[in-house]
Protein backbone atom coordinates (compact mmCIF):
# COMPACT_ATOMS: atom_id res chain seq x y z
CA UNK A 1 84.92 22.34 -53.21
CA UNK A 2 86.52 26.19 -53.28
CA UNK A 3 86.42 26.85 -49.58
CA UNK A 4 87.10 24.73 -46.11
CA UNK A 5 85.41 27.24 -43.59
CA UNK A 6 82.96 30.12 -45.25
CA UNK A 7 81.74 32.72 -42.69
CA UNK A 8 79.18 34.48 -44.17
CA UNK A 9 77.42 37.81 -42.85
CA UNK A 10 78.28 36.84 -39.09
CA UNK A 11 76.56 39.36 -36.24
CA UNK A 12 77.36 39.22 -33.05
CA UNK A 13 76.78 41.80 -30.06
CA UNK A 14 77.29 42.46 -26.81
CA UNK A 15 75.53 44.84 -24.17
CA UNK A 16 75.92 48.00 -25.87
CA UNK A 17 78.52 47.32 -28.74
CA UNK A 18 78.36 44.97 -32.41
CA UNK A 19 81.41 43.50 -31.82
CA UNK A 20 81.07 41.73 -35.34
CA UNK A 21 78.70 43.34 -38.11
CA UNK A 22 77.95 41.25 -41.13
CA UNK A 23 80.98 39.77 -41.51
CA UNK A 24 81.78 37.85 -44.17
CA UNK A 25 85.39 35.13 -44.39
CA UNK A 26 86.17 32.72 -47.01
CA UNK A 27 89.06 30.34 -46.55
CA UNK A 28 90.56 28.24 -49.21
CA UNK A 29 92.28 24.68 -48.37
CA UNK A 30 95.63 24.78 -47.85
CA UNK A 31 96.70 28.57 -47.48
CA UNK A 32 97.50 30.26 -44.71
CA UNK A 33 94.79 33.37 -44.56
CA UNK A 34 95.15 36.54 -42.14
CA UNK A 35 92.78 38.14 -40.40
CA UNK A 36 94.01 41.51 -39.81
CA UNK A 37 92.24 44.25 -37.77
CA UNK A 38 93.01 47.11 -35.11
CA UNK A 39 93.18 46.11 -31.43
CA UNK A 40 89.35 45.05 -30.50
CA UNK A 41 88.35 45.79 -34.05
CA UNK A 42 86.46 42.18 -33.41
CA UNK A 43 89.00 39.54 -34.82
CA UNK A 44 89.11 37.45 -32.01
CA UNK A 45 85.31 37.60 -31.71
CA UNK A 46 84.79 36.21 -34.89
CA UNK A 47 87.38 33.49 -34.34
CA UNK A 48 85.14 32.71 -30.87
CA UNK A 49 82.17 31.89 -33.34
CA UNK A 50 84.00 29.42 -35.45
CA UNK A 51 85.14 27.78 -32.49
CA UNK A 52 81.98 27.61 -30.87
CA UNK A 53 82.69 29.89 -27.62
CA UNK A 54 80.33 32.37 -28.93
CA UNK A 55 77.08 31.96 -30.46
CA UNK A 56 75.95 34.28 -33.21
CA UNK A 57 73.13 36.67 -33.34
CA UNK A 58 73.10 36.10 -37.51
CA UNK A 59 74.84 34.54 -40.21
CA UNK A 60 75.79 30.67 -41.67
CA UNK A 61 78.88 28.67 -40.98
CA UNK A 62 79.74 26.67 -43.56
CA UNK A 63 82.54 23.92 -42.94
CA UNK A 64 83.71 22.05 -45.98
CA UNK A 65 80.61 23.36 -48.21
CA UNK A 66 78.19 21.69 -45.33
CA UNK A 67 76.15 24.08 -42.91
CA UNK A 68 77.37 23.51 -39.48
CA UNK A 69 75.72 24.86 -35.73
CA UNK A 70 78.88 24.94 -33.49
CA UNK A 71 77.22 25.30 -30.19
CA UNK A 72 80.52 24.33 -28.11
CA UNK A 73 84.60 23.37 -28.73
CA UNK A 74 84.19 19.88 -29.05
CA UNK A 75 81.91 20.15 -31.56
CA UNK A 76 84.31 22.41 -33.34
CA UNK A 77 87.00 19.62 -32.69
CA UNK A 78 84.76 17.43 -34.06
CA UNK A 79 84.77 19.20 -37.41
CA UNK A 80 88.59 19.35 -37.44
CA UNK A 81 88.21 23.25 -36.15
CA UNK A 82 91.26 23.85 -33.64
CA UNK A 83 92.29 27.06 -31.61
CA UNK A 84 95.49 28.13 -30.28
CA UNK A 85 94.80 31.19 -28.13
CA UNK A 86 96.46 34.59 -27.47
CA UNK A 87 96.72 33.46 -23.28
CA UNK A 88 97.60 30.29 -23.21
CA UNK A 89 94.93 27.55 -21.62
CA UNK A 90 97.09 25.31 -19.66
CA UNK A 91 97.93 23.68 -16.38
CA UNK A 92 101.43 24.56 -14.92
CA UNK A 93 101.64 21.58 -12.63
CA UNK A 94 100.55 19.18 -15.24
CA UNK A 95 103.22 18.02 -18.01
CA UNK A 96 103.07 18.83 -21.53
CA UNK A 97 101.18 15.03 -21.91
CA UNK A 98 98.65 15.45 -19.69
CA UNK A 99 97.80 18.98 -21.05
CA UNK A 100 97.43 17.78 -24.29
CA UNK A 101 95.35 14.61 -24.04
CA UNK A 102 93.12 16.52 -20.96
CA UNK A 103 89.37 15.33 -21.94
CA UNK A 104 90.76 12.94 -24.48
CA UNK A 105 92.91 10.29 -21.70
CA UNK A 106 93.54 7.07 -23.46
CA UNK A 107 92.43 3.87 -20.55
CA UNK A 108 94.17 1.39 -20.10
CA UNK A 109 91.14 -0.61 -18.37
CA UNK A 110 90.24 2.22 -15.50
CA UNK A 111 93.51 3.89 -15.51
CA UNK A 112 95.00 6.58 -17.85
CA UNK A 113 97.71 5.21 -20.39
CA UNK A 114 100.65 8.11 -19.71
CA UNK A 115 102.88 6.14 -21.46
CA UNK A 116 100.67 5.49 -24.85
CA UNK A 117 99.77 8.93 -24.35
CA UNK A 118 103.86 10.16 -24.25
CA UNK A 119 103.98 7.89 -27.21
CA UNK A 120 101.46 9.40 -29.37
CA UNK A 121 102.38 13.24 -28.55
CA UNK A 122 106.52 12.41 -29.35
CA UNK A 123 105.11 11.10 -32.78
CA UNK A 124 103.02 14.11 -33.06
CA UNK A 125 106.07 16.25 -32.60
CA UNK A 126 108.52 15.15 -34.61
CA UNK A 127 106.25 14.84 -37.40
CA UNK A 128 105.56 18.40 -37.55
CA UNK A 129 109.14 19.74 -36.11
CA UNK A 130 107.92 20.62 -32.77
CA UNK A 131 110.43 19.45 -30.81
CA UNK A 132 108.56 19.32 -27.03
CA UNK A 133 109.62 17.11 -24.30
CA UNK A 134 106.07 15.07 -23.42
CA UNK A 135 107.65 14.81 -19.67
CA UNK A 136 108.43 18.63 -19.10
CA UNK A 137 106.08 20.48 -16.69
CA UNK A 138 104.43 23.43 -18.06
CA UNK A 139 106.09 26.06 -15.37
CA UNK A 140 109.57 24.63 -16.75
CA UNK A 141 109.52 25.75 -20.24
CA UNK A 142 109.74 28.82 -22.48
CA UNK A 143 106.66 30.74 -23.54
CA UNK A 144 107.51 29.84 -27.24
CA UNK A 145 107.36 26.07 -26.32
CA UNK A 146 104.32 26.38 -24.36
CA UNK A 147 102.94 27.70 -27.50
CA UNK A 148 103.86 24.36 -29.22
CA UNK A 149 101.78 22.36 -26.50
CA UNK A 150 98.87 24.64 -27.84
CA UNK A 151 99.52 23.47 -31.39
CA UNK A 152 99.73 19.99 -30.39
CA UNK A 153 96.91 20.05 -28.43
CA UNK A 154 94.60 20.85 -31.63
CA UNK A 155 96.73 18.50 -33.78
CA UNK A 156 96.02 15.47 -30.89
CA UNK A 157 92.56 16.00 -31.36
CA UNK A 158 92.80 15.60 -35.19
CA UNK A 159 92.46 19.20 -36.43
CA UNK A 160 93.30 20.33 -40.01
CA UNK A 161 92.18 23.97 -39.49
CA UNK A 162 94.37 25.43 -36.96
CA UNK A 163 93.31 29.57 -35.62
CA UNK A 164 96.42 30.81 -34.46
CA UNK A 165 95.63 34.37 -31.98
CA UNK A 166 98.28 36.37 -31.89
CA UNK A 167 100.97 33.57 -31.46
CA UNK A 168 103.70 35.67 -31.83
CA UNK A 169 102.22 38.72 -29.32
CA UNK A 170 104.76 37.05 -26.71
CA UNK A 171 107.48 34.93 -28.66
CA UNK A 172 111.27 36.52 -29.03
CA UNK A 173 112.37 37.22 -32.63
CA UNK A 174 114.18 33.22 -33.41
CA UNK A 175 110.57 31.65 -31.57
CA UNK A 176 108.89 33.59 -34.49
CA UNK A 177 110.71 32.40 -37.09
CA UNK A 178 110.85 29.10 -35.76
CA UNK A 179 106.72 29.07 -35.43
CA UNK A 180 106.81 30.38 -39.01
CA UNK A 181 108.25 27.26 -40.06
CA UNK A 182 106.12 25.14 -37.67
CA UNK A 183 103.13 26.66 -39.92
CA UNK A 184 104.69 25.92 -43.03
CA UNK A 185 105.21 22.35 -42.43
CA UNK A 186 101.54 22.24 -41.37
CA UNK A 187 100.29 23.87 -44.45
CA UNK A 188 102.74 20.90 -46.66
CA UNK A 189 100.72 18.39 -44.13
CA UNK A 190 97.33 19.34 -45.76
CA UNK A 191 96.35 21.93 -42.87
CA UNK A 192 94.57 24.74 -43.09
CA UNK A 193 95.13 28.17 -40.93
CA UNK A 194 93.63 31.28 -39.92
CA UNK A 195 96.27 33.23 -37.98
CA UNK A 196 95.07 36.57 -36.37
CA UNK A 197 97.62 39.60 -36.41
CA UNK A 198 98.21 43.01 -37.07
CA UNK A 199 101.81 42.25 -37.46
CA UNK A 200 102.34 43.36 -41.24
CA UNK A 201 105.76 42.20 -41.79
CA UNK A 202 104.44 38.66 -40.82
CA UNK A 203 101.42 38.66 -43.12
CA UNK A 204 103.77 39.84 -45.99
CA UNK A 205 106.37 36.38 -44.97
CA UNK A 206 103.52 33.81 -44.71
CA UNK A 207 100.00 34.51 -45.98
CA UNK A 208 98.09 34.29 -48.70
CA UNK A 209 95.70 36.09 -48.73
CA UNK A 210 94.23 38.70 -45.46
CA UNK A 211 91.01 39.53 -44.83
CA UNK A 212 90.60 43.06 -42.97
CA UNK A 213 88.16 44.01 -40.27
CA UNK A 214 87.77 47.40 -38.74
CA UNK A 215 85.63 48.45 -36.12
CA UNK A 216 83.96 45.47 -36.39
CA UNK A 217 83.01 45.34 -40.07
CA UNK A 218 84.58 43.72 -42.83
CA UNK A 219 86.39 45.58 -45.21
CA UNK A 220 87.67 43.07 -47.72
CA UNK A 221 89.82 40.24 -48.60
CA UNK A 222 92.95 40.66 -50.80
CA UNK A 223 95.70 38.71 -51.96
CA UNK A 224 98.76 39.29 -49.85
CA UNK A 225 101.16 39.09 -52.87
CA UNK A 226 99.57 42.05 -55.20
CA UNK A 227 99.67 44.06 -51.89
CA UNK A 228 102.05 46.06 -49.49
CA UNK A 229 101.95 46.64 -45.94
CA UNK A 230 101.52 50.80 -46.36
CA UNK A 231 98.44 49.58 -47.98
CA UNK A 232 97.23 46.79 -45.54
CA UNK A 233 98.14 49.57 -42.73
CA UNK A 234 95.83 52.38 -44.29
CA UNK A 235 92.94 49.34 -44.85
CA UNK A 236 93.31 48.52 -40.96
CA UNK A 237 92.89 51.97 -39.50
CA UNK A 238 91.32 53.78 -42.18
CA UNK A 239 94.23 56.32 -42.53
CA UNK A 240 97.54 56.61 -43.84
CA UNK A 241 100.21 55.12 -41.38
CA UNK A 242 103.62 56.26 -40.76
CA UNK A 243 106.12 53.42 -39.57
CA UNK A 244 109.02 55.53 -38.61
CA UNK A 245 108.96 57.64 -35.81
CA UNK A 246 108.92 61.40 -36.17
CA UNK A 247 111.20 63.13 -33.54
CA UNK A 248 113.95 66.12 -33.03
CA UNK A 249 117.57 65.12 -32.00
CA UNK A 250 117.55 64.66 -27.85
CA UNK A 251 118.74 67.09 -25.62
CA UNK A 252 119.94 65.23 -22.56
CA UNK A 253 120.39 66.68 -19.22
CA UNK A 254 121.11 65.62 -16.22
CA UNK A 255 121.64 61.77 -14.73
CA UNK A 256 118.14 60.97 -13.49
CA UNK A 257 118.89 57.29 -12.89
CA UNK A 258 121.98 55.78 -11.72
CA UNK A 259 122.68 52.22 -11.49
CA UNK A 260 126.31 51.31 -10.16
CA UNK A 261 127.45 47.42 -9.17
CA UNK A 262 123.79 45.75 -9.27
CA UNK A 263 123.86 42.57 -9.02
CA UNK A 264 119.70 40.53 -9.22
CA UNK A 265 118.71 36.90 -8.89
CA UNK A 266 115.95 35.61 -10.38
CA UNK A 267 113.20 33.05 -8.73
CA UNK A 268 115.41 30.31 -9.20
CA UNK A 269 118.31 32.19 -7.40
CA UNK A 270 120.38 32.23 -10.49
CA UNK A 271 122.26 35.73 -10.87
CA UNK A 272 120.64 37.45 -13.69
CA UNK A 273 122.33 41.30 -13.67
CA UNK A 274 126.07 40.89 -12.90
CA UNK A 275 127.91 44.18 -11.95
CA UNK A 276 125.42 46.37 -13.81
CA UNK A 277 126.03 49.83 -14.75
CA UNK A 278 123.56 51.93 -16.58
CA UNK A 279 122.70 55.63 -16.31
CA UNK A 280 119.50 57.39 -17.70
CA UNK A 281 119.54 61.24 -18.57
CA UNK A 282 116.66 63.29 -18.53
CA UNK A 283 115.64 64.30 -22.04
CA UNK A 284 116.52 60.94 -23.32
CA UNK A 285 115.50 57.30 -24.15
CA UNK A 286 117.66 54.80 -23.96
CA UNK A 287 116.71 51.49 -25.08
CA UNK A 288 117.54 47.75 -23.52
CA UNK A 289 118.13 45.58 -26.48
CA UNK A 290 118.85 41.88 -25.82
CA UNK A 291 117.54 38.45 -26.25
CA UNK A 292 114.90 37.27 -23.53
CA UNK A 293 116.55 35.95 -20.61
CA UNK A 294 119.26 38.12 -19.99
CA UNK A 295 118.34 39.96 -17.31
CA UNK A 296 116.38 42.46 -18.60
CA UNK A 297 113.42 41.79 -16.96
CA UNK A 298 115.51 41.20 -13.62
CA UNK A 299 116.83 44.41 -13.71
CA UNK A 300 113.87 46.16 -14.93
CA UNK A 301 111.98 44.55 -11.56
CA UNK A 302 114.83 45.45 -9.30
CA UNK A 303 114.29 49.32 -10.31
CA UNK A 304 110.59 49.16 -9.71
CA UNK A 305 110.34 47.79 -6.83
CA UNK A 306 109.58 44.45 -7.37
CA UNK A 307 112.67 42.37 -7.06
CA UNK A 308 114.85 42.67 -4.16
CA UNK A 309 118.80 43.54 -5.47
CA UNK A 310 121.63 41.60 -3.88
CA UNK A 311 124.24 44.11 -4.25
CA UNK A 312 124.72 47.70 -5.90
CA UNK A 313 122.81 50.96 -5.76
CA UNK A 314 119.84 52.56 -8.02
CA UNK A 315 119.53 55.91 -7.78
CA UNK A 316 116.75 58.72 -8.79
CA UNK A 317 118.16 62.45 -8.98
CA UNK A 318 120.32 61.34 -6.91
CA UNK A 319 118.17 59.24 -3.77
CA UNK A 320 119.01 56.29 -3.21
CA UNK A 321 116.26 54.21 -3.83
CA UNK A 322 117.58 50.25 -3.79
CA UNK A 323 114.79 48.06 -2.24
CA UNK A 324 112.53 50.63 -1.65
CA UNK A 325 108.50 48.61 -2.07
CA UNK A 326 107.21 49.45 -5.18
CA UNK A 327 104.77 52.01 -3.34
CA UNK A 328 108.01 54.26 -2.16
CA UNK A 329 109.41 53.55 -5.74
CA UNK A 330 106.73 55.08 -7.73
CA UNK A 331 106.53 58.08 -4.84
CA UNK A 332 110.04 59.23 -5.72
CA UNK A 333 109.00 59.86 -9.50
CA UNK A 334 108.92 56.37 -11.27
CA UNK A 335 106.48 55.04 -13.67
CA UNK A 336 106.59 51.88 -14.41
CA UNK A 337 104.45 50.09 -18.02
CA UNK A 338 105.07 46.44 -16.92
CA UNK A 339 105.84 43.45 -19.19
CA UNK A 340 103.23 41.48 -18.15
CA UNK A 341 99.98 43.58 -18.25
CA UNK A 342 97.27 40.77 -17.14
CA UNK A 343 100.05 39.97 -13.69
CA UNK A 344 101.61 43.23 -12.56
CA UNK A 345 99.54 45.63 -14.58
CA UNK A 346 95.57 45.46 -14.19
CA UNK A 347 93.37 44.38 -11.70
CA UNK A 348 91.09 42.30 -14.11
CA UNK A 349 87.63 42.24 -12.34
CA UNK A 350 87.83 45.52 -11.47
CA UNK A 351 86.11 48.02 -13.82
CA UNK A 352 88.71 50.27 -16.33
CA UNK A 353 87.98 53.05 -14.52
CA UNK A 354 89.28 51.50 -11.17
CA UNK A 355 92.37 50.58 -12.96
CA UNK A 356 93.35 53.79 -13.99
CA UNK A 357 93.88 55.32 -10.31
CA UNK A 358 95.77 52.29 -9.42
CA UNK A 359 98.74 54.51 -8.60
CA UNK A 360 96.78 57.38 -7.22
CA UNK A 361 93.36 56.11 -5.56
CA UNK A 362 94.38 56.90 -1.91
CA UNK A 363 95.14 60.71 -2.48
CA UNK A 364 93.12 63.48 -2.76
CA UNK A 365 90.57 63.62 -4.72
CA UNK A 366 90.42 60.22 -5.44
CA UNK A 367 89.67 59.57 -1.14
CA UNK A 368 89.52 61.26 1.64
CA UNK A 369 89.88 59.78 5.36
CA UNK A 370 90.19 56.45 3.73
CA UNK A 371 86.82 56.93 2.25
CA UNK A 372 87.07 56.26 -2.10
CA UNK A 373 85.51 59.24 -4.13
CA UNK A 374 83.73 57.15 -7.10
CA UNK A 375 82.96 59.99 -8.83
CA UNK A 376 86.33 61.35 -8.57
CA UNK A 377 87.46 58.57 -9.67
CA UNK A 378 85.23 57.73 -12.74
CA UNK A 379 85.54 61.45 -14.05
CA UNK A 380 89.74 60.91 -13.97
CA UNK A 381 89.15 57.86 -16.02
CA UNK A 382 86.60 59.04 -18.12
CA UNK A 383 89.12 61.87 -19.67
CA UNK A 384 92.32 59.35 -19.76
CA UNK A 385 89.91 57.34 -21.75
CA UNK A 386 89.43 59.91 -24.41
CA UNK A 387 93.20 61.57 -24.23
CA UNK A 388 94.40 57.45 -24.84
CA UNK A 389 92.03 56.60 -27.25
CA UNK A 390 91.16 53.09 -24.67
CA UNK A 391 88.02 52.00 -26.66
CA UNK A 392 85.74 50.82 -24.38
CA UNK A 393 81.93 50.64 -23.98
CA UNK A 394 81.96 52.46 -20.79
CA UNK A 395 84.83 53.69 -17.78
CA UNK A 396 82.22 50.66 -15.71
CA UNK A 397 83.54 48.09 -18.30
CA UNK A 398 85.80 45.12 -16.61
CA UNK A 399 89.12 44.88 -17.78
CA UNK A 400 89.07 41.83 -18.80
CA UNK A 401 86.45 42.12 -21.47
CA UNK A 402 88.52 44.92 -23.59
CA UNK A 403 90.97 44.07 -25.89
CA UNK A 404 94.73 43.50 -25.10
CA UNK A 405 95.57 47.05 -27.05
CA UNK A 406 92.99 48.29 -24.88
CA UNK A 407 94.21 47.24 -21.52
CA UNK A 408 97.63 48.54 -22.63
CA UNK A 409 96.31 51.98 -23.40
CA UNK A 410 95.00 52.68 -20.19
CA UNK A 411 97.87 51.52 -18.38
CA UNK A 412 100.01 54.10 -20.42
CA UNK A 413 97.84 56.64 -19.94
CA UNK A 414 97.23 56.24 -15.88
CA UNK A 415 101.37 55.85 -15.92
CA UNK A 416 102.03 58.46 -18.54
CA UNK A 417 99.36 60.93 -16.86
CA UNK A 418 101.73 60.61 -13.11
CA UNK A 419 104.13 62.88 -14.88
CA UNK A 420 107.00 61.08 -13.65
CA UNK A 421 110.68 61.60 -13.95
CA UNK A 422 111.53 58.29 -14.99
CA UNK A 423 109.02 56.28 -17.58
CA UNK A 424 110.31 52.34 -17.71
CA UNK A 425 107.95 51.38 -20.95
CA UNK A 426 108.30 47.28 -20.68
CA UNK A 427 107.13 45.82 -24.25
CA UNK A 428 104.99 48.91 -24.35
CA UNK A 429 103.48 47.80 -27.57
CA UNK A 430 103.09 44.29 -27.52
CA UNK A 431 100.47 42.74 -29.02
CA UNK A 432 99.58 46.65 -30.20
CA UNK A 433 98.29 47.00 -34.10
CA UNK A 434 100.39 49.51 -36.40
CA UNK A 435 97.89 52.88 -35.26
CA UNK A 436 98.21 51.97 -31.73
CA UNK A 437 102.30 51.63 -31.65
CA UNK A 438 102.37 54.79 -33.82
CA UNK A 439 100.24 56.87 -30.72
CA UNK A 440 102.39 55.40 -28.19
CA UNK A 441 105.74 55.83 -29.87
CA UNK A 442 104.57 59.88 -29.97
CA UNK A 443 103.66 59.55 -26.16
CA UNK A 444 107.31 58.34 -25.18
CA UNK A 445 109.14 60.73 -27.23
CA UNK A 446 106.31 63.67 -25.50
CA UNK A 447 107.12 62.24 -22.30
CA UNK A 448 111.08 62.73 -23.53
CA UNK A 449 110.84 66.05 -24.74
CA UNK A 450 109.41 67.07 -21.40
CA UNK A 451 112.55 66.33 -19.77
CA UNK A 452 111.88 62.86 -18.47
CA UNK A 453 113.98 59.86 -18.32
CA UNK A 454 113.01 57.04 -21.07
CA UNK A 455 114.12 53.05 -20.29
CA UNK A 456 112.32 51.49 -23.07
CA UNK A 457 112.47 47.35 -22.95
CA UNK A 458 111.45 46.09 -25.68
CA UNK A 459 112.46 42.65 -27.69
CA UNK A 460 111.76 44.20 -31.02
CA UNK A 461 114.58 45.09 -32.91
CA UNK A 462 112.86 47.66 -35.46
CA UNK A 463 111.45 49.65 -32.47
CA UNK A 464 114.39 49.90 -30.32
CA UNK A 465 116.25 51.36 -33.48
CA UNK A 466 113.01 53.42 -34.47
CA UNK A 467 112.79 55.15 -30.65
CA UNK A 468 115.72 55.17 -28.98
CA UNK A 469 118.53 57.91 -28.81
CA UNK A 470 120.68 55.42 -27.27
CA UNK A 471 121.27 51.65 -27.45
CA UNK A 472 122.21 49.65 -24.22
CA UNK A 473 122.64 46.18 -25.38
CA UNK A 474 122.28 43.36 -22.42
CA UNK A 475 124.24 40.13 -22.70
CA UNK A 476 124.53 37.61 -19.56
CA UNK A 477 123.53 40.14 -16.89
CA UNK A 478 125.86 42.61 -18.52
CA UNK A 479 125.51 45.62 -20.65
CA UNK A 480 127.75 45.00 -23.11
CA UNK A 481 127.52 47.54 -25.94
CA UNK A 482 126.50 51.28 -25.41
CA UNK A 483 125.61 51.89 -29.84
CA UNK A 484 123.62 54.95 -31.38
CA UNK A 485 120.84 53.98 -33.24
CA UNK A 486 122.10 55.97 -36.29
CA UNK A 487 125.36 54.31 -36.47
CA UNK A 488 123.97 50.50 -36.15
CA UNK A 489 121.49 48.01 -38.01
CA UNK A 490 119.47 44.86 -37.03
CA UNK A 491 122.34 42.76 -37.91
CA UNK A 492 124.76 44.16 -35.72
CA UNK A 493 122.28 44.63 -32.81
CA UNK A 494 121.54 40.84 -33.08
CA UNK A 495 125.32 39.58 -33.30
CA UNK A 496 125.84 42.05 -30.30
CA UNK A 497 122.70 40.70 -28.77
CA UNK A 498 124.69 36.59 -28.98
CA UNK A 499 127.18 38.05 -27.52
CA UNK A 500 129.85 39.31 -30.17
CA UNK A 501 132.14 42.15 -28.69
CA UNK A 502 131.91 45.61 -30.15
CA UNK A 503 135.70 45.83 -31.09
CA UNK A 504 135.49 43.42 -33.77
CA UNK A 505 133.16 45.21 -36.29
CA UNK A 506 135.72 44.41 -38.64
CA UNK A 507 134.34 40.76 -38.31
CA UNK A 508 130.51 41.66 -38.04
């Protein structure tokens, strides 16, 4: 038997777009096989047919040489077909236990057997290196090991081919390599796994071969070692790619933000920014380099609007705007691309087109007397549509049924399009394919070479060296390096990033 799941000639539509057409996937036992495509190119779509969330219009699923019809998840479960998804399907008030055995409780007579249960899970994890506490609550643990309940979940229910979505889309650098491991022990276990990307560098580390979809047709399959990521790039977006990011020498001007003495607590009331100093110039980006949960995001929500600071100012040209509501904040000439698109970014049900006056929907033209001008509105979003390239059936669409690139490009473009004088990009290009972080890369450096102020968060090593003119490196609420990217490298970022002072390069 050659192949453990064969796809073949798969159509499926939706009003007014083929999200998949004729698509055809082969996967071998045992290897680890991409599925690479542009943001809503349709990779996830054909993923929801294997797994039974979709139905398709045409085509034959094959599962270990057998024709299957998976009308629903359970019976993909029951084939051994498991899915770990891009947004995470759990219960924050339930434990990691009763996530993972929800639907599948063992009794013990009319009661559910937690402790069998804890039992089974711990045996689950240490067998493939996943290291989860059964007892922890969901709300109480990293992103990266909420991930891992995902994984277990599928491997409690028996699975032995495992779609990963975009699992590293939200995971710091050391959770990637970590879940890189986690899929090479599976693969040693007899697993098989489909893992959807457009993260080259991590199709080049672990796959063997990648199948390539764009615009919702398949292009080919090819094995990963007889090819190179320049040429997995041009087979994504149908063009040559360039992975470094054109841009003239900056020409900073004057301070347009000024942070002196800020001091930010986080939910828990644990102080996150300690003493905090940081200036932005206009004509410049400077980038926050650091390892998650060192008060980057803190400070990043203090500036916006959205955190209250405990002590210290933040100024804009000079206005003091500390604890202003996020409404005043953005008034005085702040944009702000949030970390978190789905939370503080979109309004989900609400059509693209609604999303993308967000900012500006009670001035003129957009209303009048408190009365919204639709058309207005929809002829704005129509034309930061097109400028952002958002693909989309229509400005009416939801925003919850385009892509995650998708919903990132229109919130660029409606903060981008405010002209403001100080851009905060937050991850801008997470979970963003290679053409997509290329576009929006040239839209910070425009915005830059307007004379705006750049703060550019981003946990992505190659891309804070790659945009920035100047490195701010956070460690324990404090900035603790200012570097140029010229004059530094990963490896010195990261050391600085644990906390190794500046002054000892000799050691580095």
């Amino acid at each position: 038997m050659e192949y453990v799941i064969e796809m073949l000639n798969i159509r499926k539509e939706f009003p007014g777009i083929v999200a998949n057409d004729n698509i055809t996937l082969q996967v071998k036992p045992g290897e680890i096989h991409a599925l690479l495509g542009e943001n809503g190119a349709g990779k996830s779509t054909l993923m929801n047919v294997l797994f039974g969330l979709y139905q398709p219009e045409k085509g034959e699923i094959k599962v270990k040489g057998e024709p299957v019809n998976i009308t629903d998840p359970n019976v993909a479960n029951q084939l051994g077909i498991g899915m770990v998804h891009q947004h995470f399907m759990l219960v924050d008030t339930f434990t990691v236990t009763e996530n993972i055995i929800l639907g599948m409780e063992p009794k013990k007579g009319s009661k559910v057997d937690i402790k069998k249960a804890e039992k089974e899970v711990q045996e689950i994890s240490e067998r493939y290196g996943l290291r989860v506490d059964p007892t922890a609550k969901i709300q109480d643990i990293s992103v990266g090991m909420q991930q891992r309940v995902e994984i277990l979940k599928t491997l409690y229910r028996g699975a032995d081919i495992l779609i990963f979505d975009e699992p590293t889309a939200v995971l710091t650098p050391q959770e990637i390599h970590e879940l890189i491991q986690i899929m090479r022990t599976l693969i040693s276990e007899g697993k098989s796994i489909i893992l959807i990307t457009h993260k080259l560098k991590e199709i080049m580390e672990v796959c063997d071969r990648c199948t390539v979809i764009r615009k919702g047709e398949g292009i080919g399959t090819v094995n990963v070692s007889e090819t190179t990521t320049n040429e997995l790039a041009s087979l994504m977006v149908g063009r040559e790619v360039s992975f470094t990011t054109e841009k003239e020498a900056a020409q900073p001007k004057e301070d347009i933000l000024h942070i002196r003495n800020l001091r930010v607590k986080d939910v828990r009331g644990v102080e996150m920014v300690k003493n905090l100093d940081l200036d932005v110039k206009a004509g410049e980006i400077v980038g926050i380099a650091g390892v998650d949960g060192n008060g980057q995001s803190e400070l990043i929500e203090a500036i916006a609007g959205l955190r209250k600071s405990e002590a210290g100012s933040i100024s804009l040209k000079g206005n003091d705007i500390t604890n202003l509501s996020p409404r005043n904040v953005t008034e005085t000439g702040v944009s702000h691309i949030p970390q978190d698109r789905h939370k503080f970014g979109l309004v989900l049900d609400f059509p693209i087109g609604e999303n993308m006056v967000l900012q500006t929907y009670y001035k003129e033209p957009y209303s009048k007397n408190g009365i919204l001008n639709y058309k207005e509105i929809y002829k704005k979003a129509k034309g930061l549509i097109e400028e952002y390239d958002v693909r989309t059936p229509s400005e009416y669409t939801l925003a919850r049924a385009l892509s995650g690139g998708n919903q990132q490009k229109a919130i660029i473009g409606r903060e981008m399009d405010r002209v403001p004088d100080l851009l905060i990009a937050a991850q801008p290009t997470r979970g963003l394919d290679v053409g997509a972080i290329e576009f929006i890369h040239k839209k910070l450096i425009e915005a830059r070479d307007q004379g705006k102020a750049v703060l550019l968060l981003s946990f992505e090593l190659d891309e804070i060296i790659n945009v920035s003119d100047r490195i701010a490196v956070m460690f324990d609420g404090h900035i603790v390096a200012n570097v140029k990217p010229e004059e530094t490298t990963e490896q010195e970022l990261g050391l600085l990033m644990a906390g190794s002072k500046k002054q000892e390069e000799g050691e580095l």
